[in-house]
PDB file of N, CA and C in Angstrom:
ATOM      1  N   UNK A   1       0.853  -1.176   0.000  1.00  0.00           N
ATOM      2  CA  UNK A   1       0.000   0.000   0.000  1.00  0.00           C
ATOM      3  C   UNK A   1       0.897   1.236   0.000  1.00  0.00           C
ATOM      4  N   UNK A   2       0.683   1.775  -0.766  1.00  0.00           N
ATOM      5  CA  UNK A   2       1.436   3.658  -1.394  1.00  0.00           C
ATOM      6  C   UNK A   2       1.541   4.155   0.162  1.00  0.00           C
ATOM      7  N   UNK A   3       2.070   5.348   0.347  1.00  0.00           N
ATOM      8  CA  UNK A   3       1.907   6.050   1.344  1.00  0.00           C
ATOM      9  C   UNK A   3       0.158   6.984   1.077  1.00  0.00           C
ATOM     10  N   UNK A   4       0.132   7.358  -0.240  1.00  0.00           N
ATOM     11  CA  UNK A   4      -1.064   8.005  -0.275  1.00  0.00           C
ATOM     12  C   UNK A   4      -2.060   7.237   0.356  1.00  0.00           C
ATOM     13  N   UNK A   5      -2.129   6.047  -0.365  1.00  0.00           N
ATOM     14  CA  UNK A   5      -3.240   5.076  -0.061  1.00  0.00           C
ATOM     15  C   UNK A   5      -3.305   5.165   1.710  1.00  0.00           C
ATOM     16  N   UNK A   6      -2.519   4.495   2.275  1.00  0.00           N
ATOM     17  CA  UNK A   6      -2.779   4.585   3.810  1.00  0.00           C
ATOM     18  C   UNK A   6      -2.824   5.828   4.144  1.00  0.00           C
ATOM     19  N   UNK A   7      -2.594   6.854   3.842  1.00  0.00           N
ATOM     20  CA  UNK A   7      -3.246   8.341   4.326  1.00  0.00           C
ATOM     21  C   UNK A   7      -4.587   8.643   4.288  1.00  0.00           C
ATOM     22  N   UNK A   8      -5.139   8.032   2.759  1.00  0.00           N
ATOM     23  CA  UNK A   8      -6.691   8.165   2.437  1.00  0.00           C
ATOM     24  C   UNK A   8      -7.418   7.201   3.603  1.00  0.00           C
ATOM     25  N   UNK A   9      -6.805   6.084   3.685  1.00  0.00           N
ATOM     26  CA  UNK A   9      -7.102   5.097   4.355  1.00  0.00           C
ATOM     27  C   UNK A   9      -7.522   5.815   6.035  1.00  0.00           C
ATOM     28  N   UNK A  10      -6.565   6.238   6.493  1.00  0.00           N
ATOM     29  CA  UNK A  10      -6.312   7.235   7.887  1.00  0.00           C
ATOM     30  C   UNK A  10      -7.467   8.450   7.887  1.00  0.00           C
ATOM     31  N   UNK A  11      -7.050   8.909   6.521  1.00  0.00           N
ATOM     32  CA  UNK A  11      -8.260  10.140   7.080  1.00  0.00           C
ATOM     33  C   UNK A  11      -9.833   9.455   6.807  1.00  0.00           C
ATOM     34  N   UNK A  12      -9.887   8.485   6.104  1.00  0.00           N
ATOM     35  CA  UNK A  12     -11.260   7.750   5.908  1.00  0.00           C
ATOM     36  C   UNK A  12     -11.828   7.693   7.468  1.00  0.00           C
ATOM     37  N   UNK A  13     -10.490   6.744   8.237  1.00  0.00           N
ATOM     38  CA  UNK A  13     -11.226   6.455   9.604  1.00  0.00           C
ATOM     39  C   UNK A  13     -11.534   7.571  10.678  1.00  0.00           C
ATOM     40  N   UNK A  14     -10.972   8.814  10.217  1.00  0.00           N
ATOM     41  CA  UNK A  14     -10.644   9.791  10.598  1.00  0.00           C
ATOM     42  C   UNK A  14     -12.106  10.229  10.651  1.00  0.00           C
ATOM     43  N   UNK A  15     -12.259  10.601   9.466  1.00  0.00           N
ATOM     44  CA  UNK A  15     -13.777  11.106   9.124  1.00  0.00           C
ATOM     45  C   UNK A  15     -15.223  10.636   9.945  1.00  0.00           C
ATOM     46  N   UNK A  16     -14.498   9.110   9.661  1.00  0.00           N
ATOM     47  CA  UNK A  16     -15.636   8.201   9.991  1.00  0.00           C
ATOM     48  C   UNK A  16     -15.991   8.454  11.829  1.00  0.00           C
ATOM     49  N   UNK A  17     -14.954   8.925  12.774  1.00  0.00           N
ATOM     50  CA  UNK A  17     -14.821   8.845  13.645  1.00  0.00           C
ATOM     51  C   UNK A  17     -15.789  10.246  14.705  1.00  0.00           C
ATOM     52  N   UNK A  18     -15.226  11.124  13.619  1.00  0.00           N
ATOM     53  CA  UNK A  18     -15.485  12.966  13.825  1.00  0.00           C
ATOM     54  C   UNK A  18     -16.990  12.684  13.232  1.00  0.00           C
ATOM     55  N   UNK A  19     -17.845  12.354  12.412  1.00  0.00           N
ATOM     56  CA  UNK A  19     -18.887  12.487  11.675  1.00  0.00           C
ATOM     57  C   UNK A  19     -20.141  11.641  11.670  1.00  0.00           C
ATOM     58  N   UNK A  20     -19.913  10.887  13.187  1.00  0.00           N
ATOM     59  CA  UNK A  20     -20.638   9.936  13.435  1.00  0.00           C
ATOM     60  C   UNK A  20     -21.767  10.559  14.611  1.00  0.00           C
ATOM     61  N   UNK A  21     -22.889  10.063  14.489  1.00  0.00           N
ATOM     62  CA  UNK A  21     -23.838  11.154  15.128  1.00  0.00           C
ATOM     63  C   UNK A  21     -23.806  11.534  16.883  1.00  0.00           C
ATOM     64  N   UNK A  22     -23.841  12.485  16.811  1.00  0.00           N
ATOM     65  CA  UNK A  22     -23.384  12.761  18.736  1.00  0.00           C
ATOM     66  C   UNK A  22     -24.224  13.937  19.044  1.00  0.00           C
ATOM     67  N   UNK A  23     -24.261  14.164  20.499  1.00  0.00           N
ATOM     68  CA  UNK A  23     -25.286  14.857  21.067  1.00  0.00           C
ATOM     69  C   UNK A  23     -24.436  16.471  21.150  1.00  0.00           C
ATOM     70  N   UNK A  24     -25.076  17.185  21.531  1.00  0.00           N
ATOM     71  CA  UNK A  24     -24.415  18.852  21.121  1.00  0.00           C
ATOM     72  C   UNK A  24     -23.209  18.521  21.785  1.00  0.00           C
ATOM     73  N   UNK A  25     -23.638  18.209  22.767  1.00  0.00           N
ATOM     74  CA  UNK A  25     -22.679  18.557  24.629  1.00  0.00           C
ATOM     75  C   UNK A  25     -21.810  17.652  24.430  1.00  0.00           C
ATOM     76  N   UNK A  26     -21.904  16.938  23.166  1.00  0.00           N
ATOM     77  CA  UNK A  26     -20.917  15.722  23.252  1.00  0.00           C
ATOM     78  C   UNK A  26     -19.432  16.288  22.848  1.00  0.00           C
ATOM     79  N   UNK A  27     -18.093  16.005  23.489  1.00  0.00           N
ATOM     80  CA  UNK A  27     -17.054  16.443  23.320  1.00  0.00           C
ATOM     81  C   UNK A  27     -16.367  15.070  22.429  1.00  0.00           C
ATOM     82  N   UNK A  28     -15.109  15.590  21.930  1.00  0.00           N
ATOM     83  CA  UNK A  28     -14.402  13.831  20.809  1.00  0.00           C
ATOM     84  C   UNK A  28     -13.626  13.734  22.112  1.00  0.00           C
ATOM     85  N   UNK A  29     -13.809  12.172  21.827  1.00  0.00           N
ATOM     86  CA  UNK A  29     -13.032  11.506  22.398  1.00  0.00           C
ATOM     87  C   UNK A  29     -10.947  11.207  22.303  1.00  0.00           C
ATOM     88  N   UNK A  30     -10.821  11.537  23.372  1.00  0.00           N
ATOM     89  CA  UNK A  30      -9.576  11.648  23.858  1.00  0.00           C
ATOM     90  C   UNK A  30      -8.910  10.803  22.663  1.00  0.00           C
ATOM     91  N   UNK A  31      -8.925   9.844  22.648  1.00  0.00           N
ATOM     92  CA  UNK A  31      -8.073   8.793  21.565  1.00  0.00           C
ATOM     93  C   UNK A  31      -8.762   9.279  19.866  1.00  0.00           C
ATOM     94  N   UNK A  32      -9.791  10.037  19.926  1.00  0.00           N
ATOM     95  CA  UNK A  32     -10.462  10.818  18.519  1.00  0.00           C
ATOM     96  C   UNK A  32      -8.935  11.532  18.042  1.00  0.00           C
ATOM     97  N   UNK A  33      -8.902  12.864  19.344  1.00  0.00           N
ATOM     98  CA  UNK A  33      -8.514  13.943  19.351  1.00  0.00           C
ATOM     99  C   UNK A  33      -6.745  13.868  18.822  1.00  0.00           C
ATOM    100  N   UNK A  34      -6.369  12.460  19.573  1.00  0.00           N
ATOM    101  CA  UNK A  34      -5.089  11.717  19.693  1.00  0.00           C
ATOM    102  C   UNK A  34      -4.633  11.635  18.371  1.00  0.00           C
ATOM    103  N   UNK A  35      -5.470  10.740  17.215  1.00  0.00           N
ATOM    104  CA  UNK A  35      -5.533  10.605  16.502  1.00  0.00           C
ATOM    105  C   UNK A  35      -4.858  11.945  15.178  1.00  0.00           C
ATOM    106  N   UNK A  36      -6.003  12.435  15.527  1.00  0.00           N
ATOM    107  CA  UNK A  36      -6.110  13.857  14.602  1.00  0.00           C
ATOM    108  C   UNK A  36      -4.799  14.428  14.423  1.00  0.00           C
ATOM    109  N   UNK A  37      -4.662  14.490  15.788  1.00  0.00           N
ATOM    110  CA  UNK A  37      -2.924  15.279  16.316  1.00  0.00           C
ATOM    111  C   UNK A  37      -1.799  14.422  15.315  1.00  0.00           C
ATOM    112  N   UNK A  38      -1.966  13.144  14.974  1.00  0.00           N
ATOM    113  CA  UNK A  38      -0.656  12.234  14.660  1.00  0.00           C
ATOM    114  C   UNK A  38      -1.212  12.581  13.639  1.00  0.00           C
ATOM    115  N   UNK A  39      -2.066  12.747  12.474  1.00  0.00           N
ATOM    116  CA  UNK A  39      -2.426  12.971  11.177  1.00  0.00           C
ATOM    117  C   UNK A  39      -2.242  14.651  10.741  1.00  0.00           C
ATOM    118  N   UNK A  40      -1.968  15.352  11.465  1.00  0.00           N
ATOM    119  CA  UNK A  40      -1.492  17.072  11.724  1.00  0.00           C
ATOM    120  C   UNK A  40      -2.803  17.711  11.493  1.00  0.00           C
ATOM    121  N   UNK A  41      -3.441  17.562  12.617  1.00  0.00           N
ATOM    122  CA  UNK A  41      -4.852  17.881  12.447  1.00  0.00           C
ATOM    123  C   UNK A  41      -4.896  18.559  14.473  1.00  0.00           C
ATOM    124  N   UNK A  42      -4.260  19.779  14.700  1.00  0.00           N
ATOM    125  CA  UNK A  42      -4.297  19.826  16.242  1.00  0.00           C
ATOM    126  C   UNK A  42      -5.871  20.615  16.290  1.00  0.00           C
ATOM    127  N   UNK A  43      -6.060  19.920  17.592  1.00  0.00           N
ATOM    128  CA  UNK A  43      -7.377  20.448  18.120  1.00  0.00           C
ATOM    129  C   UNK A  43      -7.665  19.989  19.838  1.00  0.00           C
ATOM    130  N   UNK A  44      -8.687  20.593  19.872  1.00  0.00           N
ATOM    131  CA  UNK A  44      -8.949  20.299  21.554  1.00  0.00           C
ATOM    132  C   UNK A  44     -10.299  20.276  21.976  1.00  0.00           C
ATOM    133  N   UNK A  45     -10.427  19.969  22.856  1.00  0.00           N
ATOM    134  CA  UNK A  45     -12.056  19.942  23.502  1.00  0.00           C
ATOM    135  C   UNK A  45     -13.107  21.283  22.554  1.00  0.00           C
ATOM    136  N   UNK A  46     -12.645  22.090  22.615  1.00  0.00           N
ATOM    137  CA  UNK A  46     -13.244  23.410  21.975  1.00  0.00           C
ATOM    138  C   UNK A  46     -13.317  23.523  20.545  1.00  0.00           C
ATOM    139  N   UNK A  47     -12.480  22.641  19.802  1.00  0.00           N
ATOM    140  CA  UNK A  47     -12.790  22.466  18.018  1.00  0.00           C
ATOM    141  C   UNK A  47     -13.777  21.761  17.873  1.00  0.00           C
ATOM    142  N   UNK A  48     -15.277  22.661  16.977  1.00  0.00           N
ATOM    143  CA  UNK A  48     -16.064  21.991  16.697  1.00  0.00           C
ATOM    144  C   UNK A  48     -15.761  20.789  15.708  1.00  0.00           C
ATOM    145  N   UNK A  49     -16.423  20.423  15.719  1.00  0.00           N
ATOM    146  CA  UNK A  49     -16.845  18.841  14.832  1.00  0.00           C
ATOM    147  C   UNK A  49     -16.843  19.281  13.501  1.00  0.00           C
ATOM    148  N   UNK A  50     -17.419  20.143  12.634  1.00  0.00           N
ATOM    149  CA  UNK A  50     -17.675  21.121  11.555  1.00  0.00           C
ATOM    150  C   UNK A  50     -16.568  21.226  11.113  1.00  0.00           C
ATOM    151  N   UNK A  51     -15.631  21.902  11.845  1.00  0.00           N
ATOM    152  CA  UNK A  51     -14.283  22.552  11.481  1.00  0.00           C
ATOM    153  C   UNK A  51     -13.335  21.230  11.106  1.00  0.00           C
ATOM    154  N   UNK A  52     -13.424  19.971  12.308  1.00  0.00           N
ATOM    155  CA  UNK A  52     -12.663  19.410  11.539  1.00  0.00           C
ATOM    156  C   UNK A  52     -12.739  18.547  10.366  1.00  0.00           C
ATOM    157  N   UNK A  53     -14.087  18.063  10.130  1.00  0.00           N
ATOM    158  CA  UNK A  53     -15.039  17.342   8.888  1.00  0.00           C
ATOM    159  C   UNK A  53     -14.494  18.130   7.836  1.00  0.00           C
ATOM    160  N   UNK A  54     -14.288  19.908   7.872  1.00  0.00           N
ATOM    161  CA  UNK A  54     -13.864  20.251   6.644  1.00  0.00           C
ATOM    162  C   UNK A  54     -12.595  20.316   6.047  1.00  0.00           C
ATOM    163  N   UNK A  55     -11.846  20.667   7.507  1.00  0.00           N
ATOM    164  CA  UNK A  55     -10.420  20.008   7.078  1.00  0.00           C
ATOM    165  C   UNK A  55     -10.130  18.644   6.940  1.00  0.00           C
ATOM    166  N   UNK A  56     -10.604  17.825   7.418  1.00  0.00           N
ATOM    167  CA  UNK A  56     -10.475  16.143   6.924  1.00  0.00           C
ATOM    168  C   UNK A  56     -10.713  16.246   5.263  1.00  0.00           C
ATOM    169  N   UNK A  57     -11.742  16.834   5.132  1.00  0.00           N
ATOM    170  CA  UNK A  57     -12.500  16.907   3.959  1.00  0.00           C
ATOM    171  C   UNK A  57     -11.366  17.309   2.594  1.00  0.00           C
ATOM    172  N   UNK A  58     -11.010  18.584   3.272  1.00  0.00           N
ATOM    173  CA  UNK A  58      -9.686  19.295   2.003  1.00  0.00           C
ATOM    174  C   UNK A  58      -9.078  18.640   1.998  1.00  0.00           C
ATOM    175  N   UNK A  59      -7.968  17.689   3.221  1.00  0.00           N
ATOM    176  CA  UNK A  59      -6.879  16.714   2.796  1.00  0.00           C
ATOM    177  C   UNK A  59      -7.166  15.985   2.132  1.00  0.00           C
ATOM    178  N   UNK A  60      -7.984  15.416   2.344  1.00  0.00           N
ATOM    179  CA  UNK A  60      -8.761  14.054   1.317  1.00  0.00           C
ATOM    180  C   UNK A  60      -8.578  14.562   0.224  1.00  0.00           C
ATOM    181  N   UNK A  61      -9.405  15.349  -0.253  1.00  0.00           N
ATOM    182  CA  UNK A  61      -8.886  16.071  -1.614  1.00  0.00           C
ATOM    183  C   UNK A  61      -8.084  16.576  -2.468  1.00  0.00           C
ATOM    184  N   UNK A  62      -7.275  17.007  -1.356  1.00  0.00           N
ATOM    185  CA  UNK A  62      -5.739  17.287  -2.160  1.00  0.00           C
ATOM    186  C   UNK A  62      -5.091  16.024  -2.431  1.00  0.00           C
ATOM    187  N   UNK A  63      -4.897  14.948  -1.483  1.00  0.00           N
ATOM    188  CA  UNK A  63      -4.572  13.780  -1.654  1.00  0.00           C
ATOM    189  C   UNK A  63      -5.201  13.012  -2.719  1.00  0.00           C
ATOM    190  N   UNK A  64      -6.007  12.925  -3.199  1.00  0.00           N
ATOM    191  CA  UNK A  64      -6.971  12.290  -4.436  1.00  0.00           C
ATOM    192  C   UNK A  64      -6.334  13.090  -5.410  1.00  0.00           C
ATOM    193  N   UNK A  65      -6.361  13.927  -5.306  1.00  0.00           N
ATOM    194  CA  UNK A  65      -6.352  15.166  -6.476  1.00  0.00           C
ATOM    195  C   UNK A  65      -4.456  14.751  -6.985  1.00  0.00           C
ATOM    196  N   UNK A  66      -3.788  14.441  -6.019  1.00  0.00           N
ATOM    197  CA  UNK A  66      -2.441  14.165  -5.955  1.00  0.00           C
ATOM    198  C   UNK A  66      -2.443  12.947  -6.336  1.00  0.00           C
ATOM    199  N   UNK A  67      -3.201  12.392  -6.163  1.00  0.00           N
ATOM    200  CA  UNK A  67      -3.163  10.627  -6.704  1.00  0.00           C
ATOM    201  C   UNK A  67      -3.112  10.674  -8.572  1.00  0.00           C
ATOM    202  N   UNK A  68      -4.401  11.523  -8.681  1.00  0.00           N
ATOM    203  CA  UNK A  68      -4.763  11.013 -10.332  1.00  0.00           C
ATOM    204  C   UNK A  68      -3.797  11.562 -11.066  1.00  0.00           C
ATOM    205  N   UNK A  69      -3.602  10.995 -11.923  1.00  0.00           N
ATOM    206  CA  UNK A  69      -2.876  11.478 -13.368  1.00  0.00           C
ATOM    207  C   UNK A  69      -3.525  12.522 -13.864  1.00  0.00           C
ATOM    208  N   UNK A  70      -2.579  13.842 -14.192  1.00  0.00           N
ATOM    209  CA  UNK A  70      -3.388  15.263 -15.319  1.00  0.00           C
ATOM    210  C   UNK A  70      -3.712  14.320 -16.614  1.00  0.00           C
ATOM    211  N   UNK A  71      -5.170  14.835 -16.699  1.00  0.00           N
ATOM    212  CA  UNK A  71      -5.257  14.358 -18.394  1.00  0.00           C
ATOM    213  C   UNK A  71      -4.970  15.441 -19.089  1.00  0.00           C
ATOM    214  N   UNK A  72      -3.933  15.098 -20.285  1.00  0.00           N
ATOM    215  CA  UNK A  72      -3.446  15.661 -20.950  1.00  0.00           C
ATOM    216  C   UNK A  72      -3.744  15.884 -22.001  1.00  0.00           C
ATOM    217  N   UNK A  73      -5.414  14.818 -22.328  1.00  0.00           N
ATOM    218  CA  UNK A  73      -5.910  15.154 -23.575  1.00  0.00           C
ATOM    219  C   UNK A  73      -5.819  13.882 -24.550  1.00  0.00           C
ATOM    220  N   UNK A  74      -6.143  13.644 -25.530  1.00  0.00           N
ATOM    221  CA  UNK A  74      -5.717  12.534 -26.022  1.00  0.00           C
ATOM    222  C   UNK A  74      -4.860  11.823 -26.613  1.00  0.00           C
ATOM    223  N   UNK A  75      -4.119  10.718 -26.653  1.00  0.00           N
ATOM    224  CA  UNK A  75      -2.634  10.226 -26.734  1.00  0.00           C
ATOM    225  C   UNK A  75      -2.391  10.482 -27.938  1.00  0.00           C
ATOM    226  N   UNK A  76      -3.364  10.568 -29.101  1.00  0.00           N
ATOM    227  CA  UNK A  76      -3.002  10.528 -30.971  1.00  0.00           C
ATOM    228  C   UNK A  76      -4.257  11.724 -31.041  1.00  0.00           C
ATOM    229  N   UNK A  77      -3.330  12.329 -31.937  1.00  0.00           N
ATOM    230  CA  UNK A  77      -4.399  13.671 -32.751  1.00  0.00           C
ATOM    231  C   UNK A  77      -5.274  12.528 -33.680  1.00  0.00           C
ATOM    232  N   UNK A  78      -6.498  12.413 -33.697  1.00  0.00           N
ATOM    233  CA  UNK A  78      -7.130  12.083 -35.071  1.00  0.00           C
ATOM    234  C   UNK A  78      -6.164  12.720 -36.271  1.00  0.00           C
ATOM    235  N   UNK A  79      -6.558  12.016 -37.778  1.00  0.00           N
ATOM    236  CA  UNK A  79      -5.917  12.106 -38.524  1.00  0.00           C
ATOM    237  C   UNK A  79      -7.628  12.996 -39.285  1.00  0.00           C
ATOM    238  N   UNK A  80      -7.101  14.143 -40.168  1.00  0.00           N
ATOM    239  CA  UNK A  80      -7.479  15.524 -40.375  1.00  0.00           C
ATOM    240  C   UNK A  80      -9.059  15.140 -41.716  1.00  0.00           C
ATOM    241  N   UNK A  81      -9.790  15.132 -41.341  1.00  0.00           N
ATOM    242  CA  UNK A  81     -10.815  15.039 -42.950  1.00  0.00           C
ATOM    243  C   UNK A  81     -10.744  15.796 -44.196  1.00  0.00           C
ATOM    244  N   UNK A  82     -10.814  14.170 -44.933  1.00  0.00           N
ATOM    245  CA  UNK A  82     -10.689  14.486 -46.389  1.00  0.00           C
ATOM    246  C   UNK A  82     -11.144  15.947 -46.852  1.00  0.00           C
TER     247      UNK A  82
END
């Protein structure tokens, strides 16, 4: 597995963790928060849930976005009509 791949992989569980349904008053859990920190994501009792769903959200994306190949268009020009 790429390094990308287990990053997507990381912030997948990442996501999955922050975005799972909870009560207002509910704070993330200590080993959540732990997490985040080792993926460079710092936060604390006081970072909403919101804030970090959207930054999970952009890495993911840049990382995908870093994965695919630029299309460059197509490999052979068609050949020109008669």
């Amino acid at each position: 597995m790429s390094e990308h791949e287990l990053l997507l992989v990381q912030l997948g569980d990442a996501l999955s963790k922050v975005a799972r349904p909870h009560r207002c008053d509910d704070q993330l859990p200590a080993e959540v928060r732990m997490s985040l920190w080792q993926l460079g994501f710092p936060c604390s009792e006081l970072t909403s849930r919101e804030e970090l769903i959207a930054r999970l959200w952009a890495r993911k994306r840049r990382v995908l976005t870093a994965m695919q190949p630029e299309w460059g268009g197509p490999p052979v020009t068609p050949p020109a009509a008669a």
